[in-house]
C-alpha atoms as a PDB file:
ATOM      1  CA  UNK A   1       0.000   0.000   0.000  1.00  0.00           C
ATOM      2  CA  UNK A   2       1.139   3.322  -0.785  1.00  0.00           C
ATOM      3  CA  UNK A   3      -0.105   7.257  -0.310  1.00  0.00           C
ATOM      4  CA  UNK A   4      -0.196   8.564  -3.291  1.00  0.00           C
ATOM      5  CA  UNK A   5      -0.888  12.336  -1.968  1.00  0.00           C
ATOM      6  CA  UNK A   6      -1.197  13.725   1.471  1.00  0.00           C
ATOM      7  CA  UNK A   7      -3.136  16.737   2.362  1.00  0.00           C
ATOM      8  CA  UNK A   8      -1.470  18.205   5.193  1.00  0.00           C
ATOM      9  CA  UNK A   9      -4.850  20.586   5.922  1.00  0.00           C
ATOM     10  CA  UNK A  10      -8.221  20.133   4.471  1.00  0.00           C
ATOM     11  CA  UNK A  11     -11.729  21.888   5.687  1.00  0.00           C
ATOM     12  CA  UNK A  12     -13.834  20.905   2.863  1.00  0.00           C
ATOM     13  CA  UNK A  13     -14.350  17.366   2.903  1.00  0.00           C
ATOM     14  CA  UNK A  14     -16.103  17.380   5.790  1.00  0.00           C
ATOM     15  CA  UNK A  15     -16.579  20.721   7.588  1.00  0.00           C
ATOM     16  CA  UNK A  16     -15.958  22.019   9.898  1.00  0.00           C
ATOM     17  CA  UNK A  17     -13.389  19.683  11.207  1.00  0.00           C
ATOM     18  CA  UNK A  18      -9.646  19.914  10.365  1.00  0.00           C
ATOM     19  CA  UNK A  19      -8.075  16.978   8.751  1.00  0.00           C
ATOM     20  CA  UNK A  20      -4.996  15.949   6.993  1.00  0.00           C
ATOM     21  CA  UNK A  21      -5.971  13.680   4.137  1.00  0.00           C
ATOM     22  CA  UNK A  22      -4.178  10.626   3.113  1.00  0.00           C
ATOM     23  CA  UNK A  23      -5.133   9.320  -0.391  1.00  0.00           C
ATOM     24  CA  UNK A  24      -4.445   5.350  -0.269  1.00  0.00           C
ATOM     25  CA  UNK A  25      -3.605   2.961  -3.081  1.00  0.00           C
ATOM     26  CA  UNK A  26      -3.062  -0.480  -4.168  1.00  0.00           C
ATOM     27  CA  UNK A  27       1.281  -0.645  -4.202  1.00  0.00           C
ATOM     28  CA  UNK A  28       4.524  -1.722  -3.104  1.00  0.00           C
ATOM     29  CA  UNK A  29       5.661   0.084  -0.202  1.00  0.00           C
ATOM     30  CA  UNK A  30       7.500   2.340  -1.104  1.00  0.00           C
ATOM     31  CA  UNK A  31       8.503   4.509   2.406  1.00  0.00           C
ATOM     32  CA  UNK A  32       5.089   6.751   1.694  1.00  0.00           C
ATOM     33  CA  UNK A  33       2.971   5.971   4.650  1.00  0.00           C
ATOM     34  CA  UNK A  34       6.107   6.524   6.721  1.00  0.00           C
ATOM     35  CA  UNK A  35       6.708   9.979   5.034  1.00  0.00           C
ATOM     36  CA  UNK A  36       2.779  10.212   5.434  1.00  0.00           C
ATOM     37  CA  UNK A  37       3.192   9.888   9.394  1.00  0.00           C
ATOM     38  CA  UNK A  38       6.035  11.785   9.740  1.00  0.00           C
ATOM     39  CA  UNK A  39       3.979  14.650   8.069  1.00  0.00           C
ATOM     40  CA  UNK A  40       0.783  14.174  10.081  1.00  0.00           C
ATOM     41  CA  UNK A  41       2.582  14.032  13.233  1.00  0.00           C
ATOM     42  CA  UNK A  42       4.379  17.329  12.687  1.00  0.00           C
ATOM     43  CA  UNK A  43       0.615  19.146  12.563  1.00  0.00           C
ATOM     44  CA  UNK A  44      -1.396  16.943  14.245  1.00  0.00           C
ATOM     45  CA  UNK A  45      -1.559  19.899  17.252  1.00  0.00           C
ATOM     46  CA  UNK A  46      -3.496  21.913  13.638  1.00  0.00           C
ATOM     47  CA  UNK A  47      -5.585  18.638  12.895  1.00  0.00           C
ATOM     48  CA  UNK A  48      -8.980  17.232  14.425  1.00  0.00           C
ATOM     49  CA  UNK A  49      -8.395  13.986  12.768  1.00  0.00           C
ATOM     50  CA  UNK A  50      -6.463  11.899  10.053  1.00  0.00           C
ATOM     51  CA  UNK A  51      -8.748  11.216   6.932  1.00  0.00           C
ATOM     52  CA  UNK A  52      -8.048   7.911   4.960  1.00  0.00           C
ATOM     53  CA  UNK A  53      -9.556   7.983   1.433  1.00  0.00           C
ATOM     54  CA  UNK A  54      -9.016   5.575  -1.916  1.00  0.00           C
ATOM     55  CA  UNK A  55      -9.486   7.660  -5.229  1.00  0.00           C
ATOM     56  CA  UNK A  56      -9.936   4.533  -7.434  1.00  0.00           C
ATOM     57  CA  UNK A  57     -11.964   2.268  -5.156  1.00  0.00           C
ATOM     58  CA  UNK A  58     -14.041   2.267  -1.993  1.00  0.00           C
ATOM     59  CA  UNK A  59     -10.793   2.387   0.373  1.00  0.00           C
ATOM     60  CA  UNK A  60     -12.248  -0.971   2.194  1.00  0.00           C
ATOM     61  CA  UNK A  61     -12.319  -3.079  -0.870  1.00  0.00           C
ATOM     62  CA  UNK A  62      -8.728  -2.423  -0.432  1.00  0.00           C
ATOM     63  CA  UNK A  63      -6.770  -5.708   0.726  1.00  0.00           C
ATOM     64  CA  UNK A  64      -4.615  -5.389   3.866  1.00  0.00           C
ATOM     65  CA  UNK A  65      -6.401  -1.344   4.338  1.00  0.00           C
ATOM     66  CA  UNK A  66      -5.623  -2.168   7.701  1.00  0.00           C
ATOM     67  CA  UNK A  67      -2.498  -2.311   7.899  1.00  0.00           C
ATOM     68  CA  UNK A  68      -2.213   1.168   6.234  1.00  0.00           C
ATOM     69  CA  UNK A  69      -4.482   3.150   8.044  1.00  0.00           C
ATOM     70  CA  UNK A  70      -2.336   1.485  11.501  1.00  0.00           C
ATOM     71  CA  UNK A  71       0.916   2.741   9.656  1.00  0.00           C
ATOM     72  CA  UNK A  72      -0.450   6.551   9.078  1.00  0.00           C
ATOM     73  CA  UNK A  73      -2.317   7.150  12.301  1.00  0.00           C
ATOM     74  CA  UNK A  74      -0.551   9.001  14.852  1.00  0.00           C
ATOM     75  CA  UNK A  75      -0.814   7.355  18.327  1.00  0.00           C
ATOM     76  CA  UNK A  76      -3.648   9.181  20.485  1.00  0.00           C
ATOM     77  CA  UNK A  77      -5.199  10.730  17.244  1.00  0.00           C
ATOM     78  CA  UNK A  78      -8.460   9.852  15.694  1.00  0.00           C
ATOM     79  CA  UNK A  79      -8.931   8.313  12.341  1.00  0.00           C
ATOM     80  CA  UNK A  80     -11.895   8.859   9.762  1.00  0.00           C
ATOM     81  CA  UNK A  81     -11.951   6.523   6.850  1.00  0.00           C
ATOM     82  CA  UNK A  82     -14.015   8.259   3.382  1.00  0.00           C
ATOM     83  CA  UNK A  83     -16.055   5.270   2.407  1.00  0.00           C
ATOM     84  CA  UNK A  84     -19.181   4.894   0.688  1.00  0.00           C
ATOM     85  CA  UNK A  85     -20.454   2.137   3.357  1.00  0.00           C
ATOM     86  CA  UNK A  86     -21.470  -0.159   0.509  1.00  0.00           C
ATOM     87  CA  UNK A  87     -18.800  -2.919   2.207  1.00  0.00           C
ATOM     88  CA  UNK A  88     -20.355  -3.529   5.517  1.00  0.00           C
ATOM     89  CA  UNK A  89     -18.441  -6.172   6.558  1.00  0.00           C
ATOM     90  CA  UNK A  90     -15.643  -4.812   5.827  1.00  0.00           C
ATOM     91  CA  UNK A  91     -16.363  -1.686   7.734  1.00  0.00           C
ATOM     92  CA  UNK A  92     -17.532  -3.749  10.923  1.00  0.00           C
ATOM     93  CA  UNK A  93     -13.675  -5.243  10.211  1.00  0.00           C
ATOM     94  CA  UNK A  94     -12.333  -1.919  10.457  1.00  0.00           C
ATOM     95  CA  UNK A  95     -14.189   0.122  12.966  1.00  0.00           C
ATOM     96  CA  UNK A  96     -14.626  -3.135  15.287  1.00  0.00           C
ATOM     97  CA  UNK A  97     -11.146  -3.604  15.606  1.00  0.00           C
ATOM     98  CA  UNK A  98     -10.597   0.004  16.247  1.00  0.00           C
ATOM     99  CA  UNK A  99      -7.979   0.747  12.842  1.00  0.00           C
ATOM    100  CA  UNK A 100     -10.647   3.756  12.578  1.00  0.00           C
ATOM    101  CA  UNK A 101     -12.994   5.554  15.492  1.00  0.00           C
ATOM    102  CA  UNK A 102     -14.857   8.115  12.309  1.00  0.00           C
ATOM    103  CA  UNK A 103     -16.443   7.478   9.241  1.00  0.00           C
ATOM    104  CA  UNK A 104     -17.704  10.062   6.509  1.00  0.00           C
ATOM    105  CA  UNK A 105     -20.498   7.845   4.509  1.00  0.00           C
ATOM    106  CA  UNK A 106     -20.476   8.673   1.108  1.00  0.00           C
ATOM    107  CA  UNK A 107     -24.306   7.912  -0.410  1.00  0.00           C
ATOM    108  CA  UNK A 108     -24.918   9.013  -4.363  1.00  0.00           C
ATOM    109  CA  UNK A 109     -28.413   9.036  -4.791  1.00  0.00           C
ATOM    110  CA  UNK A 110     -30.498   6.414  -2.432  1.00  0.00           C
ATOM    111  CA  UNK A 111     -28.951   4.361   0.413  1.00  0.00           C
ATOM    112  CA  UNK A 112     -28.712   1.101  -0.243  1.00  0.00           C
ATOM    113  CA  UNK A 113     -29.316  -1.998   2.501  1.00  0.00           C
ATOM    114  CA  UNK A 114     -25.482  -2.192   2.819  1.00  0.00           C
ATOM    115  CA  UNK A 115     -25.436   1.322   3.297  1.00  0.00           C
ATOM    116  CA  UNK A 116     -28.041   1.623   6.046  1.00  0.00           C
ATOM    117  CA  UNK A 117     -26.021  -1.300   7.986  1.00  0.00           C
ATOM    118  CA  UNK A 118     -22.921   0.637   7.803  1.00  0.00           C
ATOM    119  CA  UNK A 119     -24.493   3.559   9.112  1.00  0.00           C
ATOM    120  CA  UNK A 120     -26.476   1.175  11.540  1.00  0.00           C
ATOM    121  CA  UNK A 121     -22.607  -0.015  12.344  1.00  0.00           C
ATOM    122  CA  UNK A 122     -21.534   3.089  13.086  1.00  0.00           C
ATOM    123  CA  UNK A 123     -24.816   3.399  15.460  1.00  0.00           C
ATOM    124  CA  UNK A 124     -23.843   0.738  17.732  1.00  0.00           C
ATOM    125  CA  UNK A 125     -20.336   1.122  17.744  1.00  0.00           C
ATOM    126  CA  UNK A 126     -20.744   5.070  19.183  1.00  0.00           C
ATOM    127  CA  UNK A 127     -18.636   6.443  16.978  1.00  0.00           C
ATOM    128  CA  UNK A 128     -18.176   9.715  15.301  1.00  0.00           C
ATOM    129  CA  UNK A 129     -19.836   9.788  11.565  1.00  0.00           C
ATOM    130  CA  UNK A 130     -21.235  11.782   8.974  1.00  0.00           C
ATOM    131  CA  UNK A 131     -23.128  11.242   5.812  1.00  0.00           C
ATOM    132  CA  UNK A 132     -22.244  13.082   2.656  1.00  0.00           C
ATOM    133  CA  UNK A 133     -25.414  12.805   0.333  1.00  0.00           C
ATOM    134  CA  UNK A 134     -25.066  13.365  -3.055  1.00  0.00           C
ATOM    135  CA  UNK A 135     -27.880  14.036  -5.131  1.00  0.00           C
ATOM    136  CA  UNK A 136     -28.298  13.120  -8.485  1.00  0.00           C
ATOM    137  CA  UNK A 137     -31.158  14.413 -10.424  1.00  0.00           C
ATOM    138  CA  UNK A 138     -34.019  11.745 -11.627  1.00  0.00           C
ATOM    139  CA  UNK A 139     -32.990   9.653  -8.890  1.00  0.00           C
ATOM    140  CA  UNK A 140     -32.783  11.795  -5.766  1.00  0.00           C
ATOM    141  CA  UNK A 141     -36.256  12.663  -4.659  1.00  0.00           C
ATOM    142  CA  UNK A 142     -37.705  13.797  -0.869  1.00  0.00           C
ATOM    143  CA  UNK A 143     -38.660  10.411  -0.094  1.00  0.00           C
ATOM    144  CA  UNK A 144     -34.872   9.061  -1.363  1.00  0.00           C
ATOM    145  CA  UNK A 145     -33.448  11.592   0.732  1.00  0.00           C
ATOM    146  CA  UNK A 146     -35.604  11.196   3.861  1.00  0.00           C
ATOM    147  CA  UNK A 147     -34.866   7.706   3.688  1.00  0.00           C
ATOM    148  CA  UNK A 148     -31.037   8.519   4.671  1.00  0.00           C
ATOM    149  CA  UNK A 149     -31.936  10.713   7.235  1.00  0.00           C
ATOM    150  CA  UNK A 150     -34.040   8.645   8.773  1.00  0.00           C
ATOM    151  CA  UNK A 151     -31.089   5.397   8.800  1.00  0.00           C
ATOM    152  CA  UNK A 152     -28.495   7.974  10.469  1.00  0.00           C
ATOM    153  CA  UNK A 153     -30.203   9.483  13.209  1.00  0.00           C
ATOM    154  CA  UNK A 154     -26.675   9.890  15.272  1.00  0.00           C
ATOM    155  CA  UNK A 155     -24.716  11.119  12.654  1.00  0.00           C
ATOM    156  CA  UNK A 156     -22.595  14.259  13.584  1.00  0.00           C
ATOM    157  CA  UNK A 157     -23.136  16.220  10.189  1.00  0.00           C
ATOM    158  CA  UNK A 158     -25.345  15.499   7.417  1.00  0.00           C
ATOM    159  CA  UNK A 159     -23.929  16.985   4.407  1.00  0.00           C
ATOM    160  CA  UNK A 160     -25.604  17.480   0.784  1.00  0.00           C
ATOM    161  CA  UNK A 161     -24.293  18.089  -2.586  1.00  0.00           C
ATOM    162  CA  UNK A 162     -26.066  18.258  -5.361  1.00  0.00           C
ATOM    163  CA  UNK A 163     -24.691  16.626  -9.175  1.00  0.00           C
ATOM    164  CA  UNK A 164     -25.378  19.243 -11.999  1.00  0.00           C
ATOM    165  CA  UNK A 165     -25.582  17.430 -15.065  1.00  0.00           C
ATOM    166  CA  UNK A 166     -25.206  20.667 -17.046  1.00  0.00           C
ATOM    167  CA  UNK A 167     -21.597  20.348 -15.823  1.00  0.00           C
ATOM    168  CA  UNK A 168     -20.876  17.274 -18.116  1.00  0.00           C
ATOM    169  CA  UNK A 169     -23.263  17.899 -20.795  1.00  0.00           C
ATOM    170  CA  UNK A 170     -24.128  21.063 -22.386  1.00  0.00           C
ATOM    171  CA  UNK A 171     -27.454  19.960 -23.255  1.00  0.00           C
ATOM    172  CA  UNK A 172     -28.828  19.734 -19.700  1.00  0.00           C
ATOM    173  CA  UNK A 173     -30.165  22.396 -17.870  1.00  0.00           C
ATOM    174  CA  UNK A 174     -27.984  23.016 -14.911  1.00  0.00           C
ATOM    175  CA  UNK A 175     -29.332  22.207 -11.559  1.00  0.00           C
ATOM    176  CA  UNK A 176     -29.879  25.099  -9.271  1.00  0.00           C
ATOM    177  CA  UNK A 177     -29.860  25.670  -5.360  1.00  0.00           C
ATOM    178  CA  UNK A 178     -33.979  26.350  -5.920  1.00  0.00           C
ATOM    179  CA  UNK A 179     -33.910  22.509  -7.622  1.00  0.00           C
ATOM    180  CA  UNK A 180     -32.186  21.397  -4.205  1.00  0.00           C
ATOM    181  CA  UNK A 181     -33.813  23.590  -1.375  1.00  0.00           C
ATOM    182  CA  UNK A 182     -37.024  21.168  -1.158  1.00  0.00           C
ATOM    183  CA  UNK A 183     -34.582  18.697  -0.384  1.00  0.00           C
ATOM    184  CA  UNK A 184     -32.349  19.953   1.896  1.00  0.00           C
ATOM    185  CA  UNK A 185     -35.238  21.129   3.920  1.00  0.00           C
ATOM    186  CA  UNK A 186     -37.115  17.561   3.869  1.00  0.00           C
ATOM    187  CA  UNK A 187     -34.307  16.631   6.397  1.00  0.00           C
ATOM    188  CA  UNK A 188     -34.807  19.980   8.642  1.00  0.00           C
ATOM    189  CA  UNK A 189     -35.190  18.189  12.029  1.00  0.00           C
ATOM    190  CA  UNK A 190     -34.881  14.571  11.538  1.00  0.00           C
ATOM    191  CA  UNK A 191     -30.760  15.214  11.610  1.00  0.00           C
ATOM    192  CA  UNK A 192     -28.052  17.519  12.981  1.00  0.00           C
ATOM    193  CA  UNK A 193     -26.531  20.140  10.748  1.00  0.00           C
ATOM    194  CA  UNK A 194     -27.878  19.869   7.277  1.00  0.00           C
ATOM    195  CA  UNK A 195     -25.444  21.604   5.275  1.00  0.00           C
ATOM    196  CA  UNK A 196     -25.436  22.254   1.459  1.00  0.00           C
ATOM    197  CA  UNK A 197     -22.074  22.145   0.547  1.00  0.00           C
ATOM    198  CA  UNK A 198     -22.844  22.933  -3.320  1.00  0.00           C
ATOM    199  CA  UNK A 199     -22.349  21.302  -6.546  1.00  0.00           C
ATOM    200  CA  UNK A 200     -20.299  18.540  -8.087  1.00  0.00           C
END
């Protein structure tokens, strides 16, 4: 396993909270996660947490992902991994045996039964989490988006972005925050901190 780039400081992946990001991949060691930690540790007094994300794959579908996040995780300091929960198991694996105390739950669209146990997981474990849903027009409607909500009741942030197809195809109206308002305020009250974080 390598890191292929380290953010020393990032706020937008899941603000407000102060992380340096790690970006893990498939690799022969090649001294990175060492030169990873060595970073980390030099700012952790900046940092809220260490952030472990996978840019080609859902970072636990990666084999021996524990072994990374142990070699990049400062002792004392807390580790989120970026997943999109769709590996349950896998995250049980991970958050059961303690490699990582935070998740940030990635959903695109509607949650899926895998995705509700993470969350569910994350529940009954009492750890930190938050849940990044994505929107994605046609498939993202009130009740789609209510149904997350209502399978994360303890997470810490609930954060929305919205996919504007216009963005990737000139021939699509763009999406607007109007389109996503309806949605964003479907969730008012069932969880903490709905935040529109914009467009992707």
């Amino acid at each position: 396993m390598i890191a292929s780039r380290v953010q020393a400081m990032d706020t937008t992946i899941c603000p407000p909270l102060y992380l340096s990001v790690v970006h893990l991949e498939v690799g022969e060691d090649d001294g990175s996660l060492g030169a990873a930690l060595d970073r980390i540790t030099a700012n952790r007094d900046a940092l809220d947490a260490v952030a472990a994300v996978c840019d080609s794959a859902d970072i636990l579908s990666l084999p021996a992902v524990h072994k990374a996040l142990a070699a990049i995780r400062p002792k004392g300091m807390k580790l989120m991994v970026v997943t999109d929960g769709s590996l349950a198991s896998a995250m049980d694996d991970i958050v059961g045996a303690g490699y990582a105390d935070m998740a940030l739950i990635r959903i695109r669209g509607k949650a899926s039964d895998a995705q509700k146990e993470s969350m569910g997981l994350m529940e009954d474990y009492g750890y930190w989490y938050a849940v990044e849903a994505v929107i994605v027009p046609g498939v993202t409607d009130v009740s789609a988006i209510k149904d997350i909500a209502a399978s994360c009741p303890g997470c810490k942030r609930f954060l929305i972005r919205a996919v504007d197809p216009s963005r990737t195809d000139a021939k699509k109206d763009p999406l607007t925050e109007k389109d996503v308002r309806p949605l964003v305020q479907a969730v008012s009250g069932m969880v903490r901190n709905p935040t529109f974080l914009g467009f992707i």
